[in-house]
C-alpha atoms as a PDB file:
ATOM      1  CA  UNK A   1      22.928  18.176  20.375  1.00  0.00           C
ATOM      2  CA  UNK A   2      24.733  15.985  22.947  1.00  0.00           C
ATOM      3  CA  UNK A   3      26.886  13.305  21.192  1.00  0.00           C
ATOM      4  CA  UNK A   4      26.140  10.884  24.292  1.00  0.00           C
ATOM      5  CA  UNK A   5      22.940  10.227  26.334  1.00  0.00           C
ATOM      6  CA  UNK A   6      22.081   7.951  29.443  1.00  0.00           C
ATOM      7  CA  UNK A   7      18.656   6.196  28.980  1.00  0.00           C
ATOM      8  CA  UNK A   8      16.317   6.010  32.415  1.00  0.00           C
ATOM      9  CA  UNK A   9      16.402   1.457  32.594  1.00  0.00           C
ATOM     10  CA  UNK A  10      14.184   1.917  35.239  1.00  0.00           C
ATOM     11  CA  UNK A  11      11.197   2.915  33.076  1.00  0.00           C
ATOM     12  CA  UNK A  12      12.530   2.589  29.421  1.00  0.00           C
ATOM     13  CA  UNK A  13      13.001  -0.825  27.710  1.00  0.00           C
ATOM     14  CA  UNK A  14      16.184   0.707  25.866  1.00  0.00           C
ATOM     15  CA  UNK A  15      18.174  -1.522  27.870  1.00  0.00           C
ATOM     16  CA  UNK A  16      21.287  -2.299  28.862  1.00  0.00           C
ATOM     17  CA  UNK A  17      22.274   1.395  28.757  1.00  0.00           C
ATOM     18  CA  UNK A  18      24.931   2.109  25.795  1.00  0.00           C
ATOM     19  CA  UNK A  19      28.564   2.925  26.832  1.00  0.00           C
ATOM     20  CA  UNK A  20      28.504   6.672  25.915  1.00  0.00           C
ATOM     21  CA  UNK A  21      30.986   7.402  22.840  1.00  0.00           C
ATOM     22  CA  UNK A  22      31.869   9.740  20.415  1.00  0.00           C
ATOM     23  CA  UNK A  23      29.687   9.936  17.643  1.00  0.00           C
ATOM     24  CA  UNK A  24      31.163   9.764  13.643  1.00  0.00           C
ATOM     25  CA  UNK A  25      30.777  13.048  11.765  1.00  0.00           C
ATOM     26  CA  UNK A  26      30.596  13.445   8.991  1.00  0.00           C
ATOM     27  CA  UNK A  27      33.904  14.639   7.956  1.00  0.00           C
ATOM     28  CA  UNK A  28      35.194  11.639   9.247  1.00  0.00           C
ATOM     29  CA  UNK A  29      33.286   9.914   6.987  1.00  0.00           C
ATOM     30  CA  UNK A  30      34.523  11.513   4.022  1.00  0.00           C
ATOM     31  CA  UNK A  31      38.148  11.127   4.762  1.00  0.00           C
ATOM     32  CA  UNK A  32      37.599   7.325   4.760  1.00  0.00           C
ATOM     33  CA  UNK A  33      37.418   7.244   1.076  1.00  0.00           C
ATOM     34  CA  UNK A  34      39.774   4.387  -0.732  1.00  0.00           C
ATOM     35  CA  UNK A  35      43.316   3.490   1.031  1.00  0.00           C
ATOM     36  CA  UNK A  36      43.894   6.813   1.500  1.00  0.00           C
ATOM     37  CA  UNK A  37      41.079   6.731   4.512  1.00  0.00           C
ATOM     38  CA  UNK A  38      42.748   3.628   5.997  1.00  0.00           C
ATOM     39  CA  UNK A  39      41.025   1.088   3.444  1.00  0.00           C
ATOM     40  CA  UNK A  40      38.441  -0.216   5.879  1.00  0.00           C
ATOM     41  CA  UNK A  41      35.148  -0.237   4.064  1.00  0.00           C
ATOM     42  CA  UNK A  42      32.002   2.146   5.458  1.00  0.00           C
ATOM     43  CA  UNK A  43      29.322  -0.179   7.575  1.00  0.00           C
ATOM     44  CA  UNK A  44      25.543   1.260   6.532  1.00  0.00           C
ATOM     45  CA  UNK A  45      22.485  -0.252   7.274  1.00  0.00           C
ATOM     46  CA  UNK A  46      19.532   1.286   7.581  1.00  0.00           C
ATOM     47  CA  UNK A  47      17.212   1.906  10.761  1.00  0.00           C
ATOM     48  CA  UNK A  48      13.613   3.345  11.612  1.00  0.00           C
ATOM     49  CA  UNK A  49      13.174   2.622  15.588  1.00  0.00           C
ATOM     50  CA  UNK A  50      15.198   2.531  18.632  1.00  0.00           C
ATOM     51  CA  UNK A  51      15.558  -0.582  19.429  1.00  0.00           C
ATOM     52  CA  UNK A  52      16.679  -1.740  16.277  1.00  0.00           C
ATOM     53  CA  UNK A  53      19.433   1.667  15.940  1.00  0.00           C
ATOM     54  CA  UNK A  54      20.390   0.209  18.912  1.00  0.00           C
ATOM     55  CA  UNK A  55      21.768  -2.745  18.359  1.00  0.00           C
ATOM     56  CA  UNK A  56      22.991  -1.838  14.854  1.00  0.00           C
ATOM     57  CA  UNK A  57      24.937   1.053  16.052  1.00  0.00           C
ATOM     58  CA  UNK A  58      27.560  -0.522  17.621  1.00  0.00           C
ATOM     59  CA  UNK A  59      28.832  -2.254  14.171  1.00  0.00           C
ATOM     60  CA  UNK A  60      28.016   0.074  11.760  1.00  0.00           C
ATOM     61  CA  UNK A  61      29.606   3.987  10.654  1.00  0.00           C
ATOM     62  CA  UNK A  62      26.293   4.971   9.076  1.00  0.00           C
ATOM     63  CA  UNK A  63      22.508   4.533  10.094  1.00  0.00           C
ATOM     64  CA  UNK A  64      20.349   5.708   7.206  1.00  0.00           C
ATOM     65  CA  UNK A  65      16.786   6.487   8.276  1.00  0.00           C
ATOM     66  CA  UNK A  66      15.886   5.636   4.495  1.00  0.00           C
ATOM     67  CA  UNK A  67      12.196   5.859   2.869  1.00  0.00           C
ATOM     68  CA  UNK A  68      12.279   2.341   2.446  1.00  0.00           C
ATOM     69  CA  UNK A  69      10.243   2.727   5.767  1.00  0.00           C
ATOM     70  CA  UNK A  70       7.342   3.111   3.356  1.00  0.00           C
ATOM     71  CA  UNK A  71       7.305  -0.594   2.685  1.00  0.00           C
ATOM     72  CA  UNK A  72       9.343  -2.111   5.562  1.00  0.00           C
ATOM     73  CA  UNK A  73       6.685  -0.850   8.099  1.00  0.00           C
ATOM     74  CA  UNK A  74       3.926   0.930   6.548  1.00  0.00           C
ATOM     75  CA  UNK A  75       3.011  -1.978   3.682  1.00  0.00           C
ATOM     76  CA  UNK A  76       3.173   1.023   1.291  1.00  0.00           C
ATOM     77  CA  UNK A  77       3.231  -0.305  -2.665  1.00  0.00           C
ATOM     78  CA  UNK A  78       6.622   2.347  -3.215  1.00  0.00           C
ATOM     79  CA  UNK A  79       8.485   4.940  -1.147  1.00  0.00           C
ATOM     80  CA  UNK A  80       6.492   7.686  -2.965  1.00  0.00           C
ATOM     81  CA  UNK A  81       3.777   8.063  -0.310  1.00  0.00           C
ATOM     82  CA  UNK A  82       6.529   8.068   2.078  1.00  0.00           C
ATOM     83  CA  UNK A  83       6.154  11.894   3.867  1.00  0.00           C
ATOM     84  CA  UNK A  84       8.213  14.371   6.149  1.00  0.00           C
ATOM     85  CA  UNK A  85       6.150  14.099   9.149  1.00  0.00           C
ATOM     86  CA  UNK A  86       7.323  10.050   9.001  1.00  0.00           C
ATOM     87  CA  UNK A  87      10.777  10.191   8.021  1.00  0.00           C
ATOM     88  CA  UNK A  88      11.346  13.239  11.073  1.00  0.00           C
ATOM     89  CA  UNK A  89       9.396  10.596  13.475  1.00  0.00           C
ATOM     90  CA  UNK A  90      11.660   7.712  12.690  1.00  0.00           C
ATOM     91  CA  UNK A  91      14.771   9.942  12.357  1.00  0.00           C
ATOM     92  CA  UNK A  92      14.276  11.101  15.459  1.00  0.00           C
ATOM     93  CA  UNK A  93      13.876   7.862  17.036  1.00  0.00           C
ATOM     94  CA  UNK A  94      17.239   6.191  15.348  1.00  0.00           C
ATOM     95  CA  UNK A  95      19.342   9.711  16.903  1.00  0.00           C
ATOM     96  CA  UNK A  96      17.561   8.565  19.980  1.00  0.00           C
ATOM     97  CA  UNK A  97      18.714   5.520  19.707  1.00  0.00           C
ATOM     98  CA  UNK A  98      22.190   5.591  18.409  1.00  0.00           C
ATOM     99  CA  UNK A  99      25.582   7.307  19.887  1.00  0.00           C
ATOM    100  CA  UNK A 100      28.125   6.179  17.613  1.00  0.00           C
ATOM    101  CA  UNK A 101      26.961   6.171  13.816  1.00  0.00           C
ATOM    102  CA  UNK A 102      26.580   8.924  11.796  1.00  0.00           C
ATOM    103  CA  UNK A 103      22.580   9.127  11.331  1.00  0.00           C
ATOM    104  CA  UNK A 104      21.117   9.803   7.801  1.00  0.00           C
ATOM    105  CA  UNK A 105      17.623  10.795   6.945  1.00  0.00           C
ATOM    106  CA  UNK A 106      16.433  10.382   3.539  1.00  0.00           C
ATOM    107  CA  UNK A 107      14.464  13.526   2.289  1.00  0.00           C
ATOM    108  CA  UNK A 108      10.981  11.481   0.779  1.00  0.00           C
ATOM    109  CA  UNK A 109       9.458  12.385  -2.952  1.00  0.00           C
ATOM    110  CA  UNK A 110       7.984  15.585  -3.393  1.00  0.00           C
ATOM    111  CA  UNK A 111      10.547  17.528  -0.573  1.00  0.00           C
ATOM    112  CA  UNK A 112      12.967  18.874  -2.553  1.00  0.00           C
ATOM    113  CA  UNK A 113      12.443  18.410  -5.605  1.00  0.00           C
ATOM    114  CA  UNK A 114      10.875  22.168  -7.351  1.00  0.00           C
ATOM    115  CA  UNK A 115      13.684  24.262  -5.896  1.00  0.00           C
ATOM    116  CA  UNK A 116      17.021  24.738  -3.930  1.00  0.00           C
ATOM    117  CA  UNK A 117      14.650  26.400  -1.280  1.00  0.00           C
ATOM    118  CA  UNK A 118      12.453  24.119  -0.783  1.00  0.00           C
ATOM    119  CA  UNK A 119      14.791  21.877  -0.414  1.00  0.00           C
ATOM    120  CA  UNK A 120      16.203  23.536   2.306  1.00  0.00           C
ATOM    121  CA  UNK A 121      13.245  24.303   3.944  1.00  0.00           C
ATOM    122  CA  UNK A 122      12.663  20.300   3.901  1.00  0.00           C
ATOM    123  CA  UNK A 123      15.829  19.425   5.042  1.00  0.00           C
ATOM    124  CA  UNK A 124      16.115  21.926   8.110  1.00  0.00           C
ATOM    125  CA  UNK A 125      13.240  20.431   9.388  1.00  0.00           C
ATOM    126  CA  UNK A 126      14.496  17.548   8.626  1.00  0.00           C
ATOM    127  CA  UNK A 127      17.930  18.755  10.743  1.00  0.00           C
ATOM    128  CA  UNK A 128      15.664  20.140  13.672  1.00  0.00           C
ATOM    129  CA  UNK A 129      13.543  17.946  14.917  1.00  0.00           C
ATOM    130  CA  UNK A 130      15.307  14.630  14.513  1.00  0.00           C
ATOM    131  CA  UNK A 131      19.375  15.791  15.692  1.00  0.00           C
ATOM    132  CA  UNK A 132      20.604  13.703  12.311  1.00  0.00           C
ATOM    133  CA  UNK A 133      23.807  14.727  11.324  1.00  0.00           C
ATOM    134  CA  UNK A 134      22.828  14.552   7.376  1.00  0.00           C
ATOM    135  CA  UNK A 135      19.975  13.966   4.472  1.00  0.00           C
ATOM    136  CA  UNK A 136      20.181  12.030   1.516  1.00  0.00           C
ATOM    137  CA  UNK A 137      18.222  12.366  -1.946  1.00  0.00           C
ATOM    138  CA  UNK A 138      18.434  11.261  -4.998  1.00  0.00           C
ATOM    139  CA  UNK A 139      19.187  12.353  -8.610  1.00  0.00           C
ATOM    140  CA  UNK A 140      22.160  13.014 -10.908  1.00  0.00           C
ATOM    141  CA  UNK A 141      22.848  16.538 -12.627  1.00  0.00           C
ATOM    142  CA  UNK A 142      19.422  17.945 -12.123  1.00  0.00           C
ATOM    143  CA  UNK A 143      20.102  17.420  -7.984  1.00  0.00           C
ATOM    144  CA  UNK A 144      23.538  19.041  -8.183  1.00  0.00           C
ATOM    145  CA  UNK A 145      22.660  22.812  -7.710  1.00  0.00           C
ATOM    146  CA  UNK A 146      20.424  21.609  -4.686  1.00  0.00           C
ATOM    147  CA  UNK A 147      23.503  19.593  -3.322  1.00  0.00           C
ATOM    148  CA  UNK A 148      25.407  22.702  -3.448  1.00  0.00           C
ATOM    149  CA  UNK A 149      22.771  25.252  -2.402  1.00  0.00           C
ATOM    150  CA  UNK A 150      22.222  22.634   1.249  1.00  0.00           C
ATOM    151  CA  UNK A 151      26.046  22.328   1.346  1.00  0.00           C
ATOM    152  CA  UNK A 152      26.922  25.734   1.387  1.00  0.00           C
ATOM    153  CA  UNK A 153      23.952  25.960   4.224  1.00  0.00           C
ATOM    154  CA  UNK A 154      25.452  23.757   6.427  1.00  0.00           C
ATOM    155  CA  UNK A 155      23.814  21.203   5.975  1.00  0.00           C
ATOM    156  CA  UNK A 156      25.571  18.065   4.507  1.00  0.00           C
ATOM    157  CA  UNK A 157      24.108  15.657   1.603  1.00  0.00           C
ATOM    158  CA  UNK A 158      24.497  12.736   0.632  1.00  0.00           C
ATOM    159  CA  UNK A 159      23.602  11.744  -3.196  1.00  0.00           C
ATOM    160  CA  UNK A 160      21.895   8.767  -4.578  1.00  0.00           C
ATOM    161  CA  UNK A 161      22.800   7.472  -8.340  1.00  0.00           C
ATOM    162  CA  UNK A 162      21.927   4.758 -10.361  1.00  0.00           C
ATOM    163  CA  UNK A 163      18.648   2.987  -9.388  1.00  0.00           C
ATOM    164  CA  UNK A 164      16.596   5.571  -7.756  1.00  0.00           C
ATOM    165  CA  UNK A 165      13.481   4.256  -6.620  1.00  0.00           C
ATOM    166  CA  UNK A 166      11.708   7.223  -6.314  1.00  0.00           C
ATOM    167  CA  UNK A 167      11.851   7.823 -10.262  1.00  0.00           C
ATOM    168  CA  UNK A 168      10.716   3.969 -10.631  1.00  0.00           C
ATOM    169  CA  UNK A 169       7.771   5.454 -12.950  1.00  0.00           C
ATOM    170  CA  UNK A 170      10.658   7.356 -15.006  1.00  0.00           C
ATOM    171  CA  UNK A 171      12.648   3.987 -15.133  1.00  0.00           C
ATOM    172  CA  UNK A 172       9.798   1.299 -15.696  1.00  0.00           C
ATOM    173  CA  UNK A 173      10.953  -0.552 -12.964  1.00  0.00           C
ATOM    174  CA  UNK A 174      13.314  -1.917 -10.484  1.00  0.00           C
ATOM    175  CA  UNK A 175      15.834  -3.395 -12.967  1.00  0.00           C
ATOM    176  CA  UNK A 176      20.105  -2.701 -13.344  1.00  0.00           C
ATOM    177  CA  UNK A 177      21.020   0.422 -14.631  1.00  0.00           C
ATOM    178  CA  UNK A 178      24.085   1.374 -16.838  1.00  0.00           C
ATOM    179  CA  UNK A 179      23.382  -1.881 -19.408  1.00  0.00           C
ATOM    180  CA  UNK A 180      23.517   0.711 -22.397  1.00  0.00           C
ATOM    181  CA  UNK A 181      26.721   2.965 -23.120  1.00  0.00           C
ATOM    182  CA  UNK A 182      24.697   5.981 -22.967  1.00  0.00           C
ATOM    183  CA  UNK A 183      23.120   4.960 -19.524  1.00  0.00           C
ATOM    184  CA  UNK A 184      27.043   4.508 -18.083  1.00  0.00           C
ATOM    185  CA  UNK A 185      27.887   7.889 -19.061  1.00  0.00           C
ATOM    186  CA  UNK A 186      24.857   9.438 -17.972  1.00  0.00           C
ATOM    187  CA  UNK A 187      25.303   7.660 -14.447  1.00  0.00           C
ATOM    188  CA  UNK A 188      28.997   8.373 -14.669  1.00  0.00           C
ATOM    189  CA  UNK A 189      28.247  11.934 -14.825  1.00  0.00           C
ATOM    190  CA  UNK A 190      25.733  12.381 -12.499  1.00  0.00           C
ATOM    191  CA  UNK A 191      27.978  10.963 -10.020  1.00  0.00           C
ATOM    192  CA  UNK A 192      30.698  13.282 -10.556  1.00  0.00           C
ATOM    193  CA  UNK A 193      28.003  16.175 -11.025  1.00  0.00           C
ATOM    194  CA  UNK A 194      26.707  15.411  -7.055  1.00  0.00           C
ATOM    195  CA  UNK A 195      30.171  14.884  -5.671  1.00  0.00           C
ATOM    196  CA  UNK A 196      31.593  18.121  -7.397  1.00  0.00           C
ATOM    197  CA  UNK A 197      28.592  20.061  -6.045  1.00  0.00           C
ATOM    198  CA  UNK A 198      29.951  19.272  -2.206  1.00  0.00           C
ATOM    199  CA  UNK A 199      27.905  15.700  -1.506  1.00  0.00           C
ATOM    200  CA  UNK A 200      30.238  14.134   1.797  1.00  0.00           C
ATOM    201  CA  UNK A 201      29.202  10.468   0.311  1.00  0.00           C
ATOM    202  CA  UNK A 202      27.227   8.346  -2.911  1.00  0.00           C
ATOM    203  CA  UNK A 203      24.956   6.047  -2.526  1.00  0.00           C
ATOM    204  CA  UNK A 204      25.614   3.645  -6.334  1.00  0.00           C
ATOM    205  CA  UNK A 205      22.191   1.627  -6.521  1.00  0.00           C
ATOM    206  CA  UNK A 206      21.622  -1.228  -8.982  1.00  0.00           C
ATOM    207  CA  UNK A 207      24.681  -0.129 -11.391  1.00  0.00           C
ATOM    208  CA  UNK A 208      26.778  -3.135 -13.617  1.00  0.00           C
ATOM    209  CA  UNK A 209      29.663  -3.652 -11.108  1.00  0.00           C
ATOM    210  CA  UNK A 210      32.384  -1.983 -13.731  1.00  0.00           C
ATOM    211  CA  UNK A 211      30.440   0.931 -14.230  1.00  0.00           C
ATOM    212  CA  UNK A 212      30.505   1.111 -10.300  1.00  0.00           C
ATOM    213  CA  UNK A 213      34.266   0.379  -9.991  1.00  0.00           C
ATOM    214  CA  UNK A 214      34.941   3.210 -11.754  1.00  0.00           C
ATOM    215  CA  UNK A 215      32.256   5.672 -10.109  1.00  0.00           C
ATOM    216  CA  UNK A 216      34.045   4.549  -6.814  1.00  0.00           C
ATOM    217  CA  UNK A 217      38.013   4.930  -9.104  1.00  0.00           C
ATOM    218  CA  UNK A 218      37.055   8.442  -9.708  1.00  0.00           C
ATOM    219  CA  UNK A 219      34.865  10.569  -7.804  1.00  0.00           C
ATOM    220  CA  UNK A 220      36.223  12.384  -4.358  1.00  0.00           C
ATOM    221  CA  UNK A 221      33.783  11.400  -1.669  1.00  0.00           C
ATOM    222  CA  UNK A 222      33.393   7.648  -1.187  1.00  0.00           C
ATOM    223  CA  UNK A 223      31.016   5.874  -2.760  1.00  0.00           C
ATOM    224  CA  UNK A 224      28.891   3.199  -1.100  1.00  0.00           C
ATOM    225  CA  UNK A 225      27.334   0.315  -2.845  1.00  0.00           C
ATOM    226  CA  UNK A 226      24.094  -1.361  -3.162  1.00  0.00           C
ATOM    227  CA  UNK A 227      23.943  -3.840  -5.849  1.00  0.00           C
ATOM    228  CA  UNK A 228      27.273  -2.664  -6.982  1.00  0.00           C
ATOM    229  CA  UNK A 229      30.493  -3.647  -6.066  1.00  0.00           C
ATOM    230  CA  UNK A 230      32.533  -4.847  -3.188  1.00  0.00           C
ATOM    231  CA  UNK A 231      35.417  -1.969  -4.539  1.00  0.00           C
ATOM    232  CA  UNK A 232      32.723   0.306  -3.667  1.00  0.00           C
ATOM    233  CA  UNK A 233      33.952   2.623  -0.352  1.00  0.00           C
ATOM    234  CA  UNK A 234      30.964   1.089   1.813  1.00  0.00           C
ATOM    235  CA  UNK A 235      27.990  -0.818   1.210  1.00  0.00           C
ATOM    236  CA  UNK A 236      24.745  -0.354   2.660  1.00  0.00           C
ATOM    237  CA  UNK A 237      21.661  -2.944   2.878  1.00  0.00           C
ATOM    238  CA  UNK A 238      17.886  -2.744   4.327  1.00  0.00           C
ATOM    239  CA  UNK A 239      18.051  -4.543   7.608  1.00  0.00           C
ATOM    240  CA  UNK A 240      15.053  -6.466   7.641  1.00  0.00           C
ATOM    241  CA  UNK A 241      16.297  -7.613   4.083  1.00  0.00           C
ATOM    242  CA  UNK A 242      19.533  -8.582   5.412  1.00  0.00           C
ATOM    243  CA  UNK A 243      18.235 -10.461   8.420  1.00  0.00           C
ATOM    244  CA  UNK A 244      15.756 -12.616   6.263  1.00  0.00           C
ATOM    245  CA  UNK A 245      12.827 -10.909   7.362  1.00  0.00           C
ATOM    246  CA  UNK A 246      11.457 -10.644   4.290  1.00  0.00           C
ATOM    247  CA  UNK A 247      10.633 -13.930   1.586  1.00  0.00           C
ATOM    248  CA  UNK A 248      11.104 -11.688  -1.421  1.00  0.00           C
ATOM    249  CA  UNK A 249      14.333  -9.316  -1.506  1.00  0.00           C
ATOM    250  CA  UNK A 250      16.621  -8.142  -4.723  1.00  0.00           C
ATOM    251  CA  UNK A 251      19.184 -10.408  -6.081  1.00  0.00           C
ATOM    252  CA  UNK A 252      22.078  -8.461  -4.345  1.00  0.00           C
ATOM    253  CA  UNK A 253      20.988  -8.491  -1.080  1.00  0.00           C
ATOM    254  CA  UNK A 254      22.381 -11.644   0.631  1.00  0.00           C
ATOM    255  CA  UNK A 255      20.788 -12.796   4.212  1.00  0.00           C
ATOM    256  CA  UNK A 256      22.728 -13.237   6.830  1.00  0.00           C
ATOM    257  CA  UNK A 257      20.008 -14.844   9.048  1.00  0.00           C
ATOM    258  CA  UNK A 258      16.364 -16.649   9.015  1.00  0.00           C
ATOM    259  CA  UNK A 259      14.608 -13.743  11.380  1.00  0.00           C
ATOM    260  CA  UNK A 260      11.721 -15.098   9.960  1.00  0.00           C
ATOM    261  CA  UNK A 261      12.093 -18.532  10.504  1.00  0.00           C
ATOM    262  CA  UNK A 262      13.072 -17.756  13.823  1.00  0.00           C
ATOM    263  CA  UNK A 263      10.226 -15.511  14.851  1.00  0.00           C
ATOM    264  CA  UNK A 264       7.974 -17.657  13.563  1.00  0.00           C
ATOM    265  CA  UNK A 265       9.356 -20.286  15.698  1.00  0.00           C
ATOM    266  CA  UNK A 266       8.984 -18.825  18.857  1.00  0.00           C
ATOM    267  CA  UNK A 267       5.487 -17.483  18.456  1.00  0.00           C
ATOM    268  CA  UNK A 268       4.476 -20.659  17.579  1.00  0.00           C
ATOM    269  CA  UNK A 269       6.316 -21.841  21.237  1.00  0.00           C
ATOM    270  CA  UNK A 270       4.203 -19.422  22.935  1.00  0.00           C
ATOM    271  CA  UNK A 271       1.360 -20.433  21.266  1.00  0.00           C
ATOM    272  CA  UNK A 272       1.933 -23.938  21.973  1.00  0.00           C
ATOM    273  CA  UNK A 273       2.271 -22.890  26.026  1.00  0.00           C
ATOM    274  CA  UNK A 274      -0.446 -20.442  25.822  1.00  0.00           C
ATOM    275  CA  UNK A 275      -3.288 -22.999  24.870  1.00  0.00           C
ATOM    276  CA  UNK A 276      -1.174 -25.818  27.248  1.00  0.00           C
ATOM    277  CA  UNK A 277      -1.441 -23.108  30.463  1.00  0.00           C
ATOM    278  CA  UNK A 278       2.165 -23.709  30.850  1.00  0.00           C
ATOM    279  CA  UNK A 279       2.275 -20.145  30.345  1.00  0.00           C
ATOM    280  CA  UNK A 280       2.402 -17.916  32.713  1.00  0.00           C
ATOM    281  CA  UNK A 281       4.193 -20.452  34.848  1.00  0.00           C
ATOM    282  CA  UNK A 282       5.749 -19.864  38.352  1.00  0.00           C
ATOM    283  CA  UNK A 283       8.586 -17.287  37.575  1.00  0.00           C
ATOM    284  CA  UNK A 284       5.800 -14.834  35.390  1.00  0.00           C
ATOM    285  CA  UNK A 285       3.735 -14.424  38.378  1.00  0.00           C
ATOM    286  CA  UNK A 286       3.346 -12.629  41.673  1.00  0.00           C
ATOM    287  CA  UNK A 287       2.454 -14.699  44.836  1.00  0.00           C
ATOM    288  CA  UNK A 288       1.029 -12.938  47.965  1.00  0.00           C
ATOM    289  CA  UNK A 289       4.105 -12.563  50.291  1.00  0.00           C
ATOM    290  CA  UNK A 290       4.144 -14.703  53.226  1.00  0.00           C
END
């Protein structure tokens, strides 16, 4: 797949046009890990349309197409119901959308799972019909064997420790992990078990920010944080949370703007000139030509 694309502005409202770039790959990505990759800190955020892989791509190094979709725009209760036919519809929109960021599709519950090979017969799919340059999934240990198997297949991973909301019935909830000794090691492990198995990049969710310093200290691949720590390699956040979008988020997501507020703001202008008539005025409408 072409690494740039030119967008039709005449009948597309993917406008302005992107400067055509170079796009990340993903062994770029894994040589930025710690100072030896130049120190700077991976950019993720995640993405499910064009428009909005648009005007993240410019600033970030990663879009991740995650199945946080689920909830962000489907109102779904978890990511479980998430499904393939969604995540290869949005995935396919964000490479549509993007040019420079290395684009990330999480494989949903259910995919991959039961084997090695169904796990690659999820993620080629997955591969084909969207253009993304990886998949993510999630799991310790018990994923490493499928890390490898995709690896060796060509087609790059990226793991998910920690706080793995797909096993939120396994772990009773949304809460921290790595409070107990046992839990540490466990995560500690997995972490090493995914990034010795050939995983390009971590996603650390909801760990104690030591337990993450040292996940980041000693593992290979870099290591991006979500509730972790700023040592982490990267850091990734939901957008929508980010932008204030939403009233309720988790305590380590910080908002960097009132969308919400703002939104709300000027639909209730437009209201306001709707019922007045002052909308359309002069400039929104067409007058027979003289």
């Amino acid at each position: 797949m072409s690494t740039t694309f030119t967008i039709d502005t005449a009948t597309s409202r993917a406008n302005p046009t992107p400067t055509p770039m170079k796009r990340l790959t993903v062994p770029a990505i894994r040589k930025r890990k710690g100072a030896d990759g130049g120190g700077e800190p991976l950019v993720m955020l995640t993405a499910y349309t064009v428009r909005m892989a648009q005007l993240l791509d410019p600033h970030c190094d990663l879009l991740l197409v995650g199945d946080s979709l689920g909830q962000v725009i489907y109102g779904l209760p978890s990511t479980l119901p998430v499904t393939l036919d969604m995540m290869c519809a949005h995935g396919a929109a964000v490479v549509r959308g993007s040019y420079h960021a290395v684009v990330v599709i999480d494989m949903p519950f259910g995919s991959y799972e039961a084997s090695p090979q169904l796990a690659f017969t999820s993620a080629a799919r997955i591969m084909a019909e969207t253009g993304a340059a990886a998949v993510k999934l999630e799991g310790g240990a018990a994923m490493a064997s499928t890390v490898a198997f995709l690896s060796e297949r060509g087609i790059p991973v990226m793991g998910h420790i920690g706080l793995t909301p797909q096993a939120v019935n396994a772990l009773g909830g949304y809460g921290a992990r790595g409070r107990s000794e046992a839990e540490q090691a466990k995560i500690l492990a997995d972490a090493h078990a995914i990034a010795n198995a050939g995983a390009f990049a971590i996603v650390a969710e909801g760990v104690l920010e030591p337990l993450a310093r040292t996940i980041t200290e000693q593992v290979a691949c870099p290591v991006i944080g979500i509730g972790a720590s700023a040592q982490c390699d990267g850091q990734v956040l939901v957008t929508e949370d980010m932008l204030g979008l939403f009233e309720r988020t988790a305590r380590f997501v910080k908002k960097f703007d009132d969308m919400a507020g703002r939104i709300s703001a000027a639909v209730e202008t437009y209201a306001r000139d709707v019922r007045s008539r002052e909308f359309p005025g002069a400039d929104q409408t067409y007058l027979p030509k003289d």
